[in-house]
Protein backbone atom coordinates (compact mmCIF):
# COMPACT_ATOMS: atom_id res chain seq x y z
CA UNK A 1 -3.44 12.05 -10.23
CA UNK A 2 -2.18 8.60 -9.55
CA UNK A 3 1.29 7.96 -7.34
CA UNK A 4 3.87 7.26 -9.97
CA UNK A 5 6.47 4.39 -10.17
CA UNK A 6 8.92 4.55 -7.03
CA UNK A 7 11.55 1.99 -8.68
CA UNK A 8 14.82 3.73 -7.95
CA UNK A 9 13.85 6.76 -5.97
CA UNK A 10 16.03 7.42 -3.45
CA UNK A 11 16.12 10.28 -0.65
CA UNK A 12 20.50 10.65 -1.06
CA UNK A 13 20.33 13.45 -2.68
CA UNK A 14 21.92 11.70 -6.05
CA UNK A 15 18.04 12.39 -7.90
CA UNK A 16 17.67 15.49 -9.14
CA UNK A 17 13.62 15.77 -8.27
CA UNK A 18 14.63 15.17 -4.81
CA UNK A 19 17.20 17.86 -4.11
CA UNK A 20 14.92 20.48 -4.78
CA UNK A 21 14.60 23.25 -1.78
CA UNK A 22 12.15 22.75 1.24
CA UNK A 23 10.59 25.91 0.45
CA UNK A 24 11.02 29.39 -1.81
CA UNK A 25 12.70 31.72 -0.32
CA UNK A 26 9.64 34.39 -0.57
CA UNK A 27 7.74 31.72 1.78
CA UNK A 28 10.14 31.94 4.66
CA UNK A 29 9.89 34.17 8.03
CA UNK A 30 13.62 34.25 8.75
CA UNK A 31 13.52 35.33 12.06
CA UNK A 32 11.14 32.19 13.03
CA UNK A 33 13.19 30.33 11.11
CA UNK A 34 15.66 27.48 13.06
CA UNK A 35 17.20 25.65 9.70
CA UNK A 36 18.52 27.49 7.05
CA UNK A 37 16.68 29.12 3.91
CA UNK A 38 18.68 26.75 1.16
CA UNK A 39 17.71 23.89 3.05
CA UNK A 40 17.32 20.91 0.64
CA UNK A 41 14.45 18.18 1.03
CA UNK A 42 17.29 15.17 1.93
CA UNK A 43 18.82 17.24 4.47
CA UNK A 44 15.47 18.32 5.84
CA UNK A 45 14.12 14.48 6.29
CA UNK A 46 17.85 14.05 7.50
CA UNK A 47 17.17 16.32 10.46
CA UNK A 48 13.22 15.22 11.32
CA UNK A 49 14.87 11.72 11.38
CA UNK A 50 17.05 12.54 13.76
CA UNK A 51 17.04 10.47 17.29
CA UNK A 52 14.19 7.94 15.73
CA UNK A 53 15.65 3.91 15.61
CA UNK A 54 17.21 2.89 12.36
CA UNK A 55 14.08 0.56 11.66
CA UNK A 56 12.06 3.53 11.96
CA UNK A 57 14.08 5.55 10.08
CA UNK A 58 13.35 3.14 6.88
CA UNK A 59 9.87 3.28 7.32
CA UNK A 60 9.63 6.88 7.70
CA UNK A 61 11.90 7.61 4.71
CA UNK A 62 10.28 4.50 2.69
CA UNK A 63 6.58 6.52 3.09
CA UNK A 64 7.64 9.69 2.02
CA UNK A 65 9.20 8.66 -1.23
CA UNK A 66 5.91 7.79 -1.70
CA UNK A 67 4.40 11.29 -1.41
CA UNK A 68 7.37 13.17 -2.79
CA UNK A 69 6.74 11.17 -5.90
CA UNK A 70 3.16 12.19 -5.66
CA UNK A 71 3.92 15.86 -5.62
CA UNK A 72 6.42 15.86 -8.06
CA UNK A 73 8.34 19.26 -8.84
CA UNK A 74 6.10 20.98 -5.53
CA UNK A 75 8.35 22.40 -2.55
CA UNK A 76 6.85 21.52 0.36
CA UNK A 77 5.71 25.25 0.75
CA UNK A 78 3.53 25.40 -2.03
CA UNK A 79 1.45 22.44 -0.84
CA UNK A 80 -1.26 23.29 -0.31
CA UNK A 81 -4.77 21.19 1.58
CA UNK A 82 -6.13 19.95 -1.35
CA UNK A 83 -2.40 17.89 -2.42
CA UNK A 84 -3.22 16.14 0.91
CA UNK A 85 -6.67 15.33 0.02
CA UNK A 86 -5.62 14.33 -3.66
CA UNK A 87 -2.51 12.24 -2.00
CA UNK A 88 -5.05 10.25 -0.43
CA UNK A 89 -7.50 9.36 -2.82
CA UNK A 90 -4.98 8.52 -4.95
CA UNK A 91 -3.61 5.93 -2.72
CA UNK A 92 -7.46 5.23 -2.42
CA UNK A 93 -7.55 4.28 -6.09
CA UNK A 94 -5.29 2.60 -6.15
CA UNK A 95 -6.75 0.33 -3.39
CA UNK A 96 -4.44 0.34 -0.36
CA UNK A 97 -5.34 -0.67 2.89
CA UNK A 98 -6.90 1.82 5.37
CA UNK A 99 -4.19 1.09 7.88
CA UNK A 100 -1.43 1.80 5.20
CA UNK A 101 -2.99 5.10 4.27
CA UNK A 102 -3.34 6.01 7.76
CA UNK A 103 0.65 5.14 8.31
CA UNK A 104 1.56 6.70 5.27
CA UNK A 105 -0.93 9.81 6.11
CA UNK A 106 0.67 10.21 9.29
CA UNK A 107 4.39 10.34 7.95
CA UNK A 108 3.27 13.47 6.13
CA UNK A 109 1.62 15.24 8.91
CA UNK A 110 4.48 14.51 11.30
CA UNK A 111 7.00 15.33 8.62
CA UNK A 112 5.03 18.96 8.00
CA UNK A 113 4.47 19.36 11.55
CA UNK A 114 8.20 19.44 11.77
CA UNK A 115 8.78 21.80 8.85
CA UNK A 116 6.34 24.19 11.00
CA UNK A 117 7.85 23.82 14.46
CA UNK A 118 11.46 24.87 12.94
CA UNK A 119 9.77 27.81 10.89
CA UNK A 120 10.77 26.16 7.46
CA UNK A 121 7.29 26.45 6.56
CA UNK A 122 4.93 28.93 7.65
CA UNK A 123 2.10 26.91 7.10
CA UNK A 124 1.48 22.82 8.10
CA UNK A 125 -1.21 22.37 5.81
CA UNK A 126 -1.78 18.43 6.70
CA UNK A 127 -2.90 19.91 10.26
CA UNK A 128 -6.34 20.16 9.22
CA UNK A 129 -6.57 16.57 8.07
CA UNK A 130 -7.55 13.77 10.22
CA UNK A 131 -6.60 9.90 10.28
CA UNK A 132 -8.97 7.67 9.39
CA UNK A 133 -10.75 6.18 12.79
CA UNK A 134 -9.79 2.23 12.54
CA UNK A 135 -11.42 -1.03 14.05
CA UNK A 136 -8.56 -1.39 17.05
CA UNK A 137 -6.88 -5.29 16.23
CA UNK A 138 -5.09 -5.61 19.09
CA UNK A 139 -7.28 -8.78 20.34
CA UNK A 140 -6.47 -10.32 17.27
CA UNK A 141 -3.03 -10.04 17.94
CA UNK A 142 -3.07 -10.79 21.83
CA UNK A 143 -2.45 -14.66 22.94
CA UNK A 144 -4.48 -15.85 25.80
CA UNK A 145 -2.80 -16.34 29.78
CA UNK A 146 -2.71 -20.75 29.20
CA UNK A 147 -1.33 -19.58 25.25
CA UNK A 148 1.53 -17.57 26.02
CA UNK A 149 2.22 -19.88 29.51
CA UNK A 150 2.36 -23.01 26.79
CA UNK A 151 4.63 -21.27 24.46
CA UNK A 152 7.53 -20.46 26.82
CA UNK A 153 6.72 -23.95 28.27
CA UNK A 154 7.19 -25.94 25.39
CA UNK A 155 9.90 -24.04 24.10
CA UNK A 156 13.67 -25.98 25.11
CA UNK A 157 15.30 -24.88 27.90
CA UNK A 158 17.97 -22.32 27.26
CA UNK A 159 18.15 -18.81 25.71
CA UNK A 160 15.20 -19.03 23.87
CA UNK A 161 12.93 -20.17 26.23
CA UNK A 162 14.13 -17.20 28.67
CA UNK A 163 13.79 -14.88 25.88
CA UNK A 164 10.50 -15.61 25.61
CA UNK A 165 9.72 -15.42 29.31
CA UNK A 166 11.65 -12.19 29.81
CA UNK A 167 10.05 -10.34 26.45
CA UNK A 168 6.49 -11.08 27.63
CA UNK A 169 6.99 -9.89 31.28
CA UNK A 170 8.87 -6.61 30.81
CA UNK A 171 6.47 -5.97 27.40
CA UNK A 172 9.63 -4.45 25.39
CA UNK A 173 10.07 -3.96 21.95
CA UNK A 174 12.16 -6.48 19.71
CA UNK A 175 14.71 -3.20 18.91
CA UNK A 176 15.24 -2.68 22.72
CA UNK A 177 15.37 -6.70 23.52
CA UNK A 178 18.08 -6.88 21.04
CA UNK A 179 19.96 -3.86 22.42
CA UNK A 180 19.92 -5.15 26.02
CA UNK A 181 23.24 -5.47 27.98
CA UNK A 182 23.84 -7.04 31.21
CA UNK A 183 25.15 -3.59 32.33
CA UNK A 184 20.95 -2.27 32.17
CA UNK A 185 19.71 -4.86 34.53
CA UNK A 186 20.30 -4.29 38.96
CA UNK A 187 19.12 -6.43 41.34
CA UNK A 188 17.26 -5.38 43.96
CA UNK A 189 17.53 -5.88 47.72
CA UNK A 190 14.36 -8.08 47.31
CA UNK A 191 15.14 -10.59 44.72
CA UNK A 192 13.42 -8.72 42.17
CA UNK A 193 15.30 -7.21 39.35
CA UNK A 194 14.93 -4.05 37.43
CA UNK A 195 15.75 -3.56 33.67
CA UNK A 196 16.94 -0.03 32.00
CA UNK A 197 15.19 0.60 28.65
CA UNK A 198 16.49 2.86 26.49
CA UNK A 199 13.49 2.94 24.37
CA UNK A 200 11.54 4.58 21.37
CA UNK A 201 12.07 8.30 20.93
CA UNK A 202 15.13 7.68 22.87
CA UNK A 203 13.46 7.76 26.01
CA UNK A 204 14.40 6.09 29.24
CA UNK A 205 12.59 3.88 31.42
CA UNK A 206 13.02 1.67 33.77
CA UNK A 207 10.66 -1.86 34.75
CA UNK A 208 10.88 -4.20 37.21
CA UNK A 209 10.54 -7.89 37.41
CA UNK A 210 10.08 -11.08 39.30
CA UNK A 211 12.78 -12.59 41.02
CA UNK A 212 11.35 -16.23 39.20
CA UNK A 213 12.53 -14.21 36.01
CA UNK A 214 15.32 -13.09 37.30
CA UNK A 215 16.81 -16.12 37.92
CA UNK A 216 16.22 -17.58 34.51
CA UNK A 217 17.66 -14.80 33.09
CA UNK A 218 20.90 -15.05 35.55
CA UNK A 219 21.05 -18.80 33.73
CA UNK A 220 22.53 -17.44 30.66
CA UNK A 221 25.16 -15.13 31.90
CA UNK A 222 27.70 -17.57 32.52
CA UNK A 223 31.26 -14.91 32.13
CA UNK A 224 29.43 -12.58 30.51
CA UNK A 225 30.64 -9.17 31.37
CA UNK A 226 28.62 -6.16 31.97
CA UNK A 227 28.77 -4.77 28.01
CA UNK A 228 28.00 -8.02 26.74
CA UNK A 229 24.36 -8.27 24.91
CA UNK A 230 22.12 -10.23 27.26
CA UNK A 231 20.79 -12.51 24.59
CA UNK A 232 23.67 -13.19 22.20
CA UNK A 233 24.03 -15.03 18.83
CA UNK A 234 25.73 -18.68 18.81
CA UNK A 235 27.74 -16.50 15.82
CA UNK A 236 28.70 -13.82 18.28
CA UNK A 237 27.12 -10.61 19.27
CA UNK A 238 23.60 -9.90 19.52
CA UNK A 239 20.88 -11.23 18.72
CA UNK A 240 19.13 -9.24 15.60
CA UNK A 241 14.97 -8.75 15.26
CA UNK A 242 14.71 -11.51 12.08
CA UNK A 243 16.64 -13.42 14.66
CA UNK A 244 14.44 -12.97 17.37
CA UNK A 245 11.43 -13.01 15.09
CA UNK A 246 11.87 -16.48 14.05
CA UNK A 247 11.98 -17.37 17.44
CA UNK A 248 9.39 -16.46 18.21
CA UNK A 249 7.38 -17.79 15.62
CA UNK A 250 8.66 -21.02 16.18
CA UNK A 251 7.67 -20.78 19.54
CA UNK A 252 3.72 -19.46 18.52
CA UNK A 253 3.43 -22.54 15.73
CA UNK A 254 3.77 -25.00 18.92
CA UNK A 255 0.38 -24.05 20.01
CA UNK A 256 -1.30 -23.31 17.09
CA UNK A 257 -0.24 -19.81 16.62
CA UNK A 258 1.98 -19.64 13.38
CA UNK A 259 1.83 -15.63 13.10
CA UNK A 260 2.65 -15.12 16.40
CA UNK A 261 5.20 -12.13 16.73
CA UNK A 262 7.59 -10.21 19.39
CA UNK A 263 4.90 -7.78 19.42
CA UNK A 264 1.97 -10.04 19.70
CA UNK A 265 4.24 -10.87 23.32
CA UNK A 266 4.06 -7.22 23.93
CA UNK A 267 0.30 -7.04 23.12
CA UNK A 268 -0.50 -9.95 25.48
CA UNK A 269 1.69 -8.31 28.37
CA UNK A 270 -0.58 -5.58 28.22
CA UNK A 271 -3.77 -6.88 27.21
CA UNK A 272 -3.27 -9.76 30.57
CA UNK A 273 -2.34 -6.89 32.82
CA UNK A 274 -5.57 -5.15 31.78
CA UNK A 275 -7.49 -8.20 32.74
CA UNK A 276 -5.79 -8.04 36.06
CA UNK A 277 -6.58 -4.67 37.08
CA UNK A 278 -3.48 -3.09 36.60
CA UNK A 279 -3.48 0.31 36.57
CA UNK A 280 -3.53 2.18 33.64
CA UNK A 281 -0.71 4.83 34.13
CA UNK A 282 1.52 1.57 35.20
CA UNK A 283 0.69 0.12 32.31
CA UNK A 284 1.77 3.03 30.67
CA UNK A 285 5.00 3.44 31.91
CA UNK A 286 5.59 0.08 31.88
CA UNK A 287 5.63 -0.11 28.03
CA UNK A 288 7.19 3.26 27.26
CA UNK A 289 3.71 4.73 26.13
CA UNK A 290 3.87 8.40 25.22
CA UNK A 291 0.12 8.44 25.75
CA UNK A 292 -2.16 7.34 27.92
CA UNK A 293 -4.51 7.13 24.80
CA UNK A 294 -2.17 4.27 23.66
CA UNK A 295 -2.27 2.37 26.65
CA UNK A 296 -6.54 2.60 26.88
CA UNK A 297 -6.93 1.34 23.59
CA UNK A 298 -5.78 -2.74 25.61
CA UNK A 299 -9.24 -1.78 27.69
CA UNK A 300 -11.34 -1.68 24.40
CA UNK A 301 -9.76 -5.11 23.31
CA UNK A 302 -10.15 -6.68 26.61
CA UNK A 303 -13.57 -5.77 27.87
CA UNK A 304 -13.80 -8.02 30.29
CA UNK A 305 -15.29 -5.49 32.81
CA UNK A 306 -17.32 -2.23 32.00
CA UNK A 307 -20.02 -0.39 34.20
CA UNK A 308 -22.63 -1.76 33.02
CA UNK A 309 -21.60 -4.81 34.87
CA UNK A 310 -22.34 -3.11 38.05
CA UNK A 311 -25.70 -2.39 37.54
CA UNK A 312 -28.12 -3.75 39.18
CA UNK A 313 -30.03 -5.21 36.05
């Protein structure tokens, strides 16, 4: 069975195929059961949405119209392992990329493993089925130390140029650059400054940086107050990602790296601090890694050490 045409599938309840119930009622343990019985399939994805960033949110709800078209009339109880299996080949057929399978594979299995956790379904039936093991691209998408050093370099002085600096040495995400206030950075007795990140999966965390940094940053506050977005728009406000996006892509195309992207800034923070022997679990909290896993795959893309290296042959 092949995935059938998506134009004008929506998850707002208004489409009749997609206000069917989570489950049967004969499928459901009520007293394991945290969500009600009558539950419908928008107000379920409503609910595993919950606390994940608005970007996220789209690409989460974006990957399982996809399935939900695939299964068709099926409550999410009745699946069984084999609709996973056939969900896959048919995005197989129909030739999408490994990486897109995996994504869309992995909306499914967290979306069931939700279902389970809250007893809506007494089976997660994706459990058993494992993503595909990828080729890791993150050197592909790192800049060098004299690359990224150039970019901020030859970028004008000004907000740009400090956005730039700032993105690459804290490691952050474009959705938490854009969200930053002056109110989440301190200074500290040394010079140093240290930025509050209120991150993906709404988690907290908190990175320090240079004093160097710091004092570019300080450049741009001019009567800023405390709630005002650090880097604002010349229209007013915030910055937004396509904002900061073309920035940065501006910036990559002056030294020969026109797909450069905020994360490629991110990757390069991380894959550099590899190369310098930072420790891992720094690393890890550093970037707002839930785990460690995450954070090791930067050693497989920089091996620039390795015990064989300190062998005597």
């Amino acid at each position: 069975m092949l995935l059938g045409l998506l134009s004008g599938i929506t998850l707002d309840g208004d489409n009749d195929n997609y206000h069917h119930l989570v489950m049967t009622s004969a499928s459901l343990t009520a007293s394991n059961a945290l969500l009600a019985s009558d539950t419908t399939i928008a107000q379920f994805i409503d609910l595993w949405l919950k606390g994940k960033s608005a970007n996220s949110q789209r690409a989460y709800r974006r990957d399982i119209e996809y399935f939900l078209s695939f299964i068709g009339e099926k409550t999410l109880a009745e699946l069984s392992l084999n609709d996973i299996y056939a969900y896959v080949e048919a995005m197989e057929q129909q030739g999408w990329a490994e990486s897109t399978i995996n994504r869309r594979l992995a909306t499914v299995k967290s979306l069931l493993t939700f279902g389970n956790s809250t007893g809506l379904l007494r089976l997660n039936v994706a459990k058993a089925v494992k993503l595909k093991e990828l080729p890791k691209k993150f050197s592909q998408r790192t800049l060098t130390e004299s690359q990224t050093l150039m970019m901020i370099g030859l970028t004008p002085a000004g907000r740009d140029r400090v956005l730039l600096r700032f993105m690459y040495a804290v490691g952050c995400r474009v959705s938490e650059l854009c969200a930053l206030k002056w109110e989440n950075i301190t200074e500290n007795p040394d010079g140093t400054a240290t930025v509050h990140i209120f991150g993906k999966g709404r988690k907290n965390r908190w990175v320090k940086f240079s004093a160097d940094t710091y004092n570019e940053l300080q450049s741009l506050r001019g009567s800023a107050t405390p709630t005002d977005f650090i880097f604002a728009s010349r229209q007013g406000g915030g910055l937004k990602p396509n904002q900061v996006r073309n920035i940065v892509k501006a910036a990559g195309e002056r030294v020969n790296a026109p797909a450069t992207s905020p994360h490629w800034l991110r990757h390069s923070h991380a894959g550099h601090s590899v190369q310098r022997k930072v420790p891992l679990t720094l690393l890890q909290e550093t970037l707002g890694h839930e785990s460690l896993n995450t954070t090791r795959n930067y050693i497989a893309a920089n091996p620039t050490d390795s015990s064989a290296m300190h062998l005597p042959v």
